[in-house]
Protein backbone atom coordinates (compact mmCIF):
# COMPACT_ATOMS: atom_id res chain seq x y z
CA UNK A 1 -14.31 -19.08 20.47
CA UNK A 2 -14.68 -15.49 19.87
CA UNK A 3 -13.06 -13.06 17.71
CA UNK A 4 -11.78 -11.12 20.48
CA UNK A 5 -9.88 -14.89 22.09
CA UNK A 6 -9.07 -15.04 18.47
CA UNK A 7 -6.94 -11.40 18.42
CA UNK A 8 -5.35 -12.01 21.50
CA UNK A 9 -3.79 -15.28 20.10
CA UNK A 10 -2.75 -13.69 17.01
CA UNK A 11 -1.08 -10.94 18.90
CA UNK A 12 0.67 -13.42 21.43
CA UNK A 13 1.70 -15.63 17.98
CA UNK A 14 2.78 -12.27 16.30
CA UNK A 15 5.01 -11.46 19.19
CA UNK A 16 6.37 -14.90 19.02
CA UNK A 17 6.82 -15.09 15.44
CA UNK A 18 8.92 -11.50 16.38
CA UNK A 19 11.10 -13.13 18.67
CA UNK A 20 12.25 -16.08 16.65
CA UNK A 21 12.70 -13.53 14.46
CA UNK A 22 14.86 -11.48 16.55
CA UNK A 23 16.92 -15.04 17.71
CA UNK A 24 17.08 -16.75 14.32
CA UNK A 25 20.57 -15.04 13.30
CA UNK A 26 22.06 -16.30 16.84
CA UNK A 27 20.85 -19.94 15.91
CA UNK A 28 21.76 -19.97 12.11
CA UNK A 29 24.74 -18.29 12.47
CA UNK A 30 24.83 -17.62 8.58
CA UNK A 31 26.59 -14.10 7.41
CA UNK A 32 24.39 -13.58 5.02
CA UNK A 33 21.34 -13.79 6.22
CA UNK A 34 22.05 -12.14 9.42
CA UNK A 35 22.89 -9.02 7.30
CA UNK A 36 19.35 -9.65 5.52
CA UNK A 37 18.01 -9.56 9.11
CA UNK A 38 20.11 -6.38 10.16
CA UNK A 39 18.79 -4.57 7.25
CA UNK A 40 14.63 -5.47 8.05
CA UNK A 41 15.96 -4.59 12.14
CA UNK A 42 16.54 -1.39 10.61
CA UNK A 43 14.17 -0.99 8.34
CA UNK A 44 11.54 -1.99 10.81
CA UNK A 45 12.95 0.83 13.15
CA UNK A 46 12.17 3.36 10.42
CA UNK A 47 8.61 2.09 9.88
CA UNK A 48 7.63 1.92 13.34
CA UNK A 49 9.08 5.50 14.22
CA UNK A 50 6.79 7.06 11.05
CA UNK A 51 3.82 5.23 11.47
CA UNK A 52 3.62 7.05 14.39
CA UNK A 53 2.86 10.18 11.64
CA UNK A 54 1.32 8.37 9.13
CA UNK A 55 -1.11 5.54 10.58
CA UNK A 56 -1.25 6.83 14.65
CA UNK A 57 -1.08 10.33 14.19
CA UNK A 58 -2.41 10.77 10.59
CA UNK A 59 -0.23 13.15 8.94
CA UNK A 60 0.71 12.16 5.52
CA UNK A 61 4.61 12.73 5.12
CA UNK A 62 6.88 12.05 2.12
CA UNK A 63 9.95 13.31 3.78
CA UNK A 64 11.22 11.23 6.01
CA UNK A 65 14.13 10.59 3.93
CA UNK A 66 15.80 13.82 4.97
CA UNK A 67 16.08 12.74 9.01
CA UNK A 68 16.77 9.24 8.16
CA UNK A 69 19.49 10.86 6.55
CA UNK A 70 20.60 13.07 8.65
CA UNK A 71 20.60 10.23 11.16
CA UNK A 72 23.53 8.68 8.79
CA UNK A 73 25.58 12.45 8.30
CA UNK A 74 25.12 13.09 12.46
CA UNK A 75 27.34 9.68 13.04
CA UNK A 76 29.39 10.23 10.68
CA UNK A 77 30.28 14.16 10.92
CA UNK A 78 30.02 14.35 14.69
CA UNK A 79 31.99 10.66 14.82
CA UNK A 80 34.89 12.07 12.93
CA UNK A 81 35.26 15.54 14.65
CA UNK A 82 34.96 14.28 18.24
CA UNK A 83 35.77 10.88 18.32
CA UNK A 84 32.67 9.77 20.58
CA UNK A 85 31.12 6.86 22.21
CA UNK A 86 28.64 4.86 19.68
CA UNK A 87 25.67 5.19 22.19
CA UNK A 88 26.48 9.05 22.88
CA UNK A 89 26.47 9.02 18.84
CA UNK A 90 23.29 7.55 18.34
CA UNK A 91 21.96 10.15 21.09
CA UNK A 92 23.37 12.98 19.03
CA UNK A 93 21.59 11.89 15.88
CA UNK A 94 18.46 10.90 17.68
CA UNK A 95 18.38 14.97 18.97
CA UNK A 96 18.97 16.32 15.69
CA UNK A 97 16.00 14.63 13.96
CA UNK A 98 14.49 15.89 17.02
CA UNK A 99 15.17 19.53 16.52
CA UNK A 100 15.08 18.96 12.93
CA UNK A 101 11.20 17.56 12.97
CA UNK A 102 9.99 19.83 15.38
CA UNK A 103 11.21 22.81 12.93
CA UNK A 104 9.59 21.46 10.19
CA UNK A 105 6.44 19.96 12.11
CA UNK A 106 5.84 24.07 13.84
CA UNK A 107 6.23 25.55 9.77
CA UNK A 108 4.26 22.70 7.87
CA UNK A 109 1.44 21.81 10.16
CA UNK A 110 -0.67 25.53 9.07
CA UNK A 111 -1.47 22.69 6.15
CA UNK A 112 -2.58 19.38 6.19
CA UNK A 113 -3.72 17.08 4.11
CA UNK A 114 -1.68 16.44 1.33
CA UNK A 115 -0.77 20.26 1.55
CA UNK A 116 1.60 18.90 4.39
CA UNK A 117 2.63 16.09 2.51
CA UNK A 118 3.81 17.81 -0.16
CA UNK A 119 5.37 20.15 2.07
CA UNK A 120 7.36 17.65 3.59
CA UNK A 121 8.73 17.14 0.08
CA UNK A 122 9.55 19.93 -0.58
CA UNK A 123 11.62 20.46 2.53
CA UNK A 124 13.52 16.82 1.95
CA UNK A 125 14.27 17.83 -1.44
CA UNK A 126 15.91 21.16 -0.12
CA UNK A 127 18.20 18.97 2.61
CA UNK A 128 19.26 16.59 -0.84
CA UNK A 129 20.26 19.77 -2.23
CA UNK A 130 22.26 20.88 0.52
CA UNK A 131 23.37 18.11 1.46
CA UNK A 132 24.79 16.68 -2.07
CA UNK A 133 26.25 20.75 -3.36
CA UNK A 134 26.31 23.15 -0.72
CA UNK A 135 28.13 21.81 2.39
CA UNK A 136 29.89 19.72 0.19
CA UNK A 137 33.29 20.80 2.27
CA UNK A 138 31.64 19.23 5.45
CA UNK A 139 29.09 16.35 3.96
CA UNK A 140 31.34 15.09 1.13
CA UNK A 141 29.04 16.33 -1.60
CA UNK A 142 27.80 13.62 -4.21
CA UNK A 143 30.51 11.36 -3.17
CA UNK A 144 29.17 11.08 0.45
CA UNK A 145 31.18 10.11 3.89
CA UNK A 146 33.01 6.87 4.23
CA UNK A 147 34.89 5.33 6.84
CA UNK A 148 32.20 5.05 9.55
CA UNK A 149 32.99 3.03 12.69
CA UNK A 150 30.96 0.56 14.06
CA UNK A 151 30.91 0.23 17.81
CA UNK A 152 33.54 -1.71 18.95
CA UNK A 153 31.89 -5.13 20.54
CA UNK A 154 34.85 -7.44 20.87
CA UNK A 155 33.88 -7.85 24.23
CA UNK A 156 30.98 -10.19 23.04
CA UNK A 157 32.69 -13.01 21.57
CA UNK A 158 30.58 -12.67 18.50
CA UNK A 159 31.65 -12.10 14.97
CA UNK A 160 31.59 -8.23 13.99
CA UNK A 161 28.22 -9.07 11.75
CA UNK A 162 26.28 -10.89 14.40
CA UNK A 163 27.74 -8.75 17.25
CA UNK A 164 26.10 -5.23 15.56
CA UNK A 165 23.05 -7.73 14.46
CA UNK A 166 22.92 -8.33 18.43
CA UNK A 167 23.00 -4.42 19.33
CA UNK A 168 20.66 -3.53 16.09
CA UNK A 169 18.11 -5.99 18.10
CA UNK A 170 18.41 -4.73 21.31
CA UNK A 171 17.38 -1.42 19.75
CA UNK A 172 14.75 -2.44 17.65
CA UNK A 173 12.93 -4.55 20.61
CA UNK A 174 13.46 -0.99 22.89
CA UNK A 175 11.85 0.84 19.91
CA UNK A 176 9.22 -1.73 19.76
CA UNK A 177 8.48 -1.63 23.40
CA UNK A 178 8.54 2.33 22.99
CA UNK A 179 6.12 2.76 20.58
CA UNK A 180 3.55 0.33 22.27
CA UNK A 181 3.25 2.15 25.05
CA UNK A 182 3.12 5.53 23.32
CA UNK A 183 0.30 4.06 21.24
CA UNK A 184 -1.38 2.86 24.58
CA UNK A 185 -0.70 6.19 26.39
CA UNK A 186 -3.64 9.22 26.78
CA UNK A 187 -1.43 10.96 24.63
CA UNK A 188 -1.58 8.35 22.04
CA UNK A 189 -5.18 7.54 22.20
CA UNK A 190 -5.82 11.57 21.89
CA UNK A 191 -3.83 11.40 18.62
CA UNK A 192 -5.70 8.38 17.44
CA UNK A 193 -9.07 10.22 18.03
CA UNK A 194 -7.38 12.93 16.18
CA UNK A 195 -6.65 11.03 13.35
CA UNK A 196 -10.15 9.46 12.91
CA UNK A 197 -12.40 12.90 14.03
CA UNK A 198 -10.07 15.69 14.56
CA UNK A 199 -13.05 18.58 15.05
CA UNK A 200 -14.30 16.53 17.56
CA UNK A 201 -10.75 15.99 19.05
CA UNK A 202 -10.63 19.76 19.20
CA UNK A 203 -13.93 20.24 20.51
CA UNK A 204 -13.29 18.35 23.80
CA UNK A 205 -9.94 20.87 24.64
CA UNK A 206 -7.29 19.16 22.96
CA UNK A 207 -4.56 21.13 21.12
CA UNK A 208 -4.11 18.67 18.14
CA UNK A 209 -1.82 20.44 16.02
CA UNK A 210 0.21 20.97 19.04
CA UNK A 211 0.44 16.99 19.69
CA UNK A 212 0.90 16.33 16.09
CA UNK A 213 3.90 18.42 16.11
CA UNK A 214 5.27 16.54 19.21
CA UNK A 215 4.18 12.78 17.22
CA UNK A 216 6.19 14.91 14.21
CA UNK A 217 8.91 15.27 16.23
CA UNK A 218 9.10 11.94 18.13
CA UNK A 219 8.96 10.34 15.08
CA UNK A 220 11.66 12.14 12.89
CA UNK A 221 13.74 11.18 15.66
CA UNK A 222 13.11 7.83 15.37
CA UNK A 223 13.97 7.72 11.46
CA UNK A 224 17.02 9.56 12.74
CA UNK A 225 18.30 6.54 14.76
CA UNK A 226 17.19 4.43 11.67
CA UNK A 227 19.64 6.04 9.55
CA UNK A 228 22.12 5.96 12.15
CA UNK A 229 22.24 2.63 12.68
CA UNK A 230 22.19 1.78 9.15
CA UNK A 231 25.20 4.11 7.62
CA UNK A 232 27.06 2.40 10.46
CA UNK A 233 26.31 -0.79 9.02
CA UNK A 234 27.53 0.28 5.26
CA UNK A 235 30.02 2.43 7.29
CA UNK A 236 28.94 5.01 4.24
CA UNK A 237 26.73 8.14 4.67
CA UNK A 238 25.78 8.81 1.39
CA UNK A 239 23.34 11.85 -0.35
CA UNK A 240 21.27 8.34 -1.58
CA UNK A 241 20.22 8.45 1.89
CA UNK A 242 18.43 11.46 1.92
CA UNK A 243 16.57 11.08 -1.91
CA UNK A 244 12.93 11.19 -1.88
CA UNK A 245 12.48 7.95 -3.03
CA UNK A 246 13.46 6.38 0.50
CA UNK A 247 10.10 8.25 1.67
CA UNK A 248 8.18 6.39 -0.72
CA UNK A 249 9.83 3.10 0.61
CA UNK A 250 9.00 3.69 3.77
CA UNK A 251 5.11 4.94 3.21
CA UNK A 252 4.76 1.09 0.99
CA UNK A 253 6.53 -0.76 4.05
CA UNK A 254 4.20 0.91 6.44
CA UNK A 255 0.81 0.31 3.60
CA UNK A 256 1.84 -3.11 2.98
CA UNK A 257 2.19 -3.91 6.82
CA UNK A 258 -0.75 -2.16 8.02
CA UNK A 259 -0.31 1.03 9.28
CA UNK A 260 -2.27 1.82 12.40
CA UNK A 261 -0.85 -1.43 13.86
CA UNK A 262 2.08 -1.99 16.63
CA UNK A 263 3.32 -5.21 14.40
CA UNK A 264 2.69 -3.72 11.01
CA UNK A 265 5.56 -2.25 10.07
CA UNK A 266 8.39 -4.56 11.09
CA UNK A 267 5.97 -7.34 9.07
CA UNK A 268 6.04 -4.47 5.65
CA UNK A 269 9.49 -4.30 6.55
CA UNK A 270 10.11 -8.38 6.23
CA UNK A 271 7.76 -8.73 3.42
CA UNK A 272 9.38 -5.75 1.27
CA UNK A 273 13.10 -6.26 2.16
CA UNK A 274 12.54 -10.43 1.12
CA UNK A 275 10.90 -9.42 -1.67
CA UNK A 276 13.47 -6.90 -2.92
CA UNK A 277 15.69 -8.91 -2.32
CA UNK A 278 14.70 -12.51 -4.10
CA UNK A 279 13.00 -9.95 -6.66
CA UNK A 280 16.16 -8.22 -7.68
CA UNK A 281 18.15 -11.77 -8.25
CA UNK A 282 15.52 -12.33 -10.93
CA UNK A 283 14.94 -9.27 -12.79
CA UNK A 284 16.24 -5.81 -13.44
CA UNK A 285 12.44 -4.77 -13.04
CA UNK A 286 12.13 -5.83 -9.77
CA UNK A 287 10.79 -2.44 -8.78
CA UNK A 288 7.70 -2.68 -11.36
CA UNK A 289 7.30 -6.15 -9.54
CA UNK A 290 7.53 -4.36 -5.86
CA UNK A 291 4.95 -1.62 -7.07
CA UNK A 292 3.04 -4.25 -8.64
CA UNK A 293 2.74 -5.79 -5.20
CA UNK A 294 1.89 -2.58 -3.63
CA UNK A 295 -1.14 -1.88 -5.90
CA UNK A 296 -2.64 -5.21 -4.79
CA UNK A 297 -1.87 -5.33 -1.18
CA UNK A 298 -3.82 -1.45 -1.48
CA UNK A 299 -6.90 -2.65 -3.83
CA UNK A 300 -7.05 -6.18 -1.85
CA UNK A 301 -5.74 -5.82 1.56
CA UNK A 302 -6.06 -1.91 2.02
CA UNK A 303 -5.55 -2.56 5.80
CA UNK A 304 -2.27 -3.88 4.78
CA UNK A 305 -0.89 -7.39 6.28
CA UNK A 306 -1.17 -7.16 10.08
CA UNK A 307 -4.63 -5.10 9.37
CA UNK A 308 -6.63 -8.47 8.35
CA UNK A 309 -5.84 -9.79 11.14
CA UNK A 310 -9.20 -8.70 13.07
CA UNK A 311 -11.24 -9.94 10.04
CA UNK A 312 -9.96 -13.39 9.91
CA UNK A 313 -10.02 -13.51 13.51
CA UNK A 314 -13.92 -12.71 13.12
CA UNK A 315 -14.66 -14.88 10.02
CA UNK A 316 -13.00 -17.85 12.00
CA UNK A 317 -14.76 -17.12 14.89
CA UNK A 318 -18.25 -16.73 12.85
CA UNK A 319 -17.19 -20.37 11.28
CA UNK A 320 -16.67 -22.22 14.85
CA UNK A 321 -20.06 -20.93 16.06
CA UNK A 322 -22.75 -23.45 15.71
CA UNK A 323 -25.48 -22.89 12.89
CA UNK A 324 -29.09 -22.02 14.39
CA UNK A 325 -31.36 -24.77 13.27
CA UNK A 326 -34.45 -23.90 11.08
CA UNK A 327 -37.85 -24.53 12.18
CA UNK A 328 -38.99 -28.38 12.38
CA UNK A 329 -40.89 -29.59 9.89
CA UNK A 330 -44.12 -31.63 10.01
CA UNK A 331 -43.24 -35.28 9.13
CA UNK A 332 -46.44 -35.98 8.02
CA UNK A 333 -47.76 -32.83 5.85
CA UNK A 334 -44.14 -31.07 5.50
CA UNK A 335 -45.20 -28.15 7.48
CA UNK A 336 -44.12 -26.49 10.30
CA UNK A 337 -45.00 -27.53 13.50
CA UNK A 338 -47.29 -25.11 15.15
């Protein structure tokens, strides 16, 4: 069998292994762990809307912890002051980090590199600020929003937990579906070719800082509805939400997952929310124990989880191909034949 037969049976198990992922809760019906499952949904949501920066497009970002946040605030604020539907609400917040991305993708992408990067920082750290001091009359300040309400779902039959687990899937499987054809689109190829040669990319007539701002934007949007959906779940919109640690967070789910890859990040997003959470039931250090993991998975695995994929495909299929025999040799004088 070849390595290529190989791939296209991992990808048809990983998509398998996704959906009994996805139904598990329904067949379990355990509280707990379908709010362990709600949580990687969401997370997975995140990672798959900024690896379309970080491993498609290849813009290094550490603040995407400012639109997940102002995913969270957008429900919340907008939620209280008009009193809209949950999907209009998710719209709303999906727009902002829309606007919000594209206004700092046009400003930060005269850098790149790790210019842009720390841009991106800096610009997340200045949201935290407002965020947390100066509209503290409309955002709560350091104390945050409370009282967020979930969609009402009654209409379901399901308990409240597995009933937003149920819409949180729905999402996550039209994100999913979203993203892979983005990533198979010209438009995605283009930014791929970017990523890998981008003078080249240029050379042929593309405008790649032009598409990079778009992937910028699509995928602060993304990490918008991320938020969303997960201050509605802690019905809390906190300034935690926007602190550039989350950034880091997301850049080791996406690392540890293999960025670059459609399945990647919602496997990060498994691996690092079971791990943090087993890790931090043993140990106050659980985060020296997460990074710990992290430095491996990038000396050892540096295409992350999902990224070794293609080379055990090809070492398997190297193993199941029969070995060449040597030259006979001459029973009588332990030659060769002629």
């Amino acid at each position: 069998m070849t390595a290529g037969a190989l791939l296209d049976r991992a990808g048809r198990a990983g998509l398998l292994l996704v959906g009994l992922l996805v139904l598990s809760p329904f067949l379990l019906r355990h509280s707990g762990f379908t709010l362990f499952l709600t949580t990687v949904l969401i997370w997975a949501i995140f990672a798959l809307a900024f690896d379309l920066c970080f491993g498609l497009a290849g813009m290094m970002s550490f603040g995407h912890a400012a639109f997940f946040g102002v995913g969270a605030y957008t429900v919340a604020i907008v939620g209280q002051l008009t009193g809209w539907p949950f999907a209009l609400l998710l719209a709303c917040a999906m727009a902002v980090g829309l606007v919000h991305g594209l206004l700092v993708g046009l400003i930060g992408m005269r850098s790149s590199g790790v210019y842009f990067g720390l841009f991106t920082l800096g610009m997340a750290e200045l949201v935290y600020v407002l965020f947390s001091t100066r509209l503290r009359p409309v955002t709560g300040g350091a104390d945050g929003l409370s009282g967020l309400k979930q969609p009402a779902l009654a209409w379901t039959g399901l308990a409240p937990d597995l009933a937003y687990y149920a819409m949180t899937s729905v999402i996550f499987v039209a994100v999913l579906l979203a993203v892979a054809v983005f990533r198979r689109s010209a438009y995605g190829r283009v930014l791929n070719a970017a990523r890998l040669n981008e003078v080249r990319a240029a050379q042929l007539g593309f405008h790649v800082r032009r598409m990079r701002v778009v992937a910028f934007a699509l995928s602060a949007s993304g990490s918008a509805l991320a938020g969303a959906l997960l201050g509605t779940k802690m019905f809390y919109a906190s300034p935690q939400l926007l602190q550039w640690s989350l950034s880091g967070d997301i850049l080791m789910v996406a690392v540890i997952g293999g960025s670059g890859t459609l399945l990647g990040p919602v496997a990060g997003a498994l691996v690092v929310e079971t791990l943090r959470h087993f890790l931090s039931d043993q140990t106050i250090h659980w985060n020296g124990l997460l990074g710990a993991v992290f430095i491996a998975v990038t000396l050892f695995m540096p295409k992350g989880v999902v990224g070794q994929i293609p080379a055990v495909a090809a070492w398997l299929a190297r193993r199941r191909q029969p070995r060449a025999h040597g030259p006979l040799a001459s029973p009588a004088t332990g030659g060769n034949r002629p």
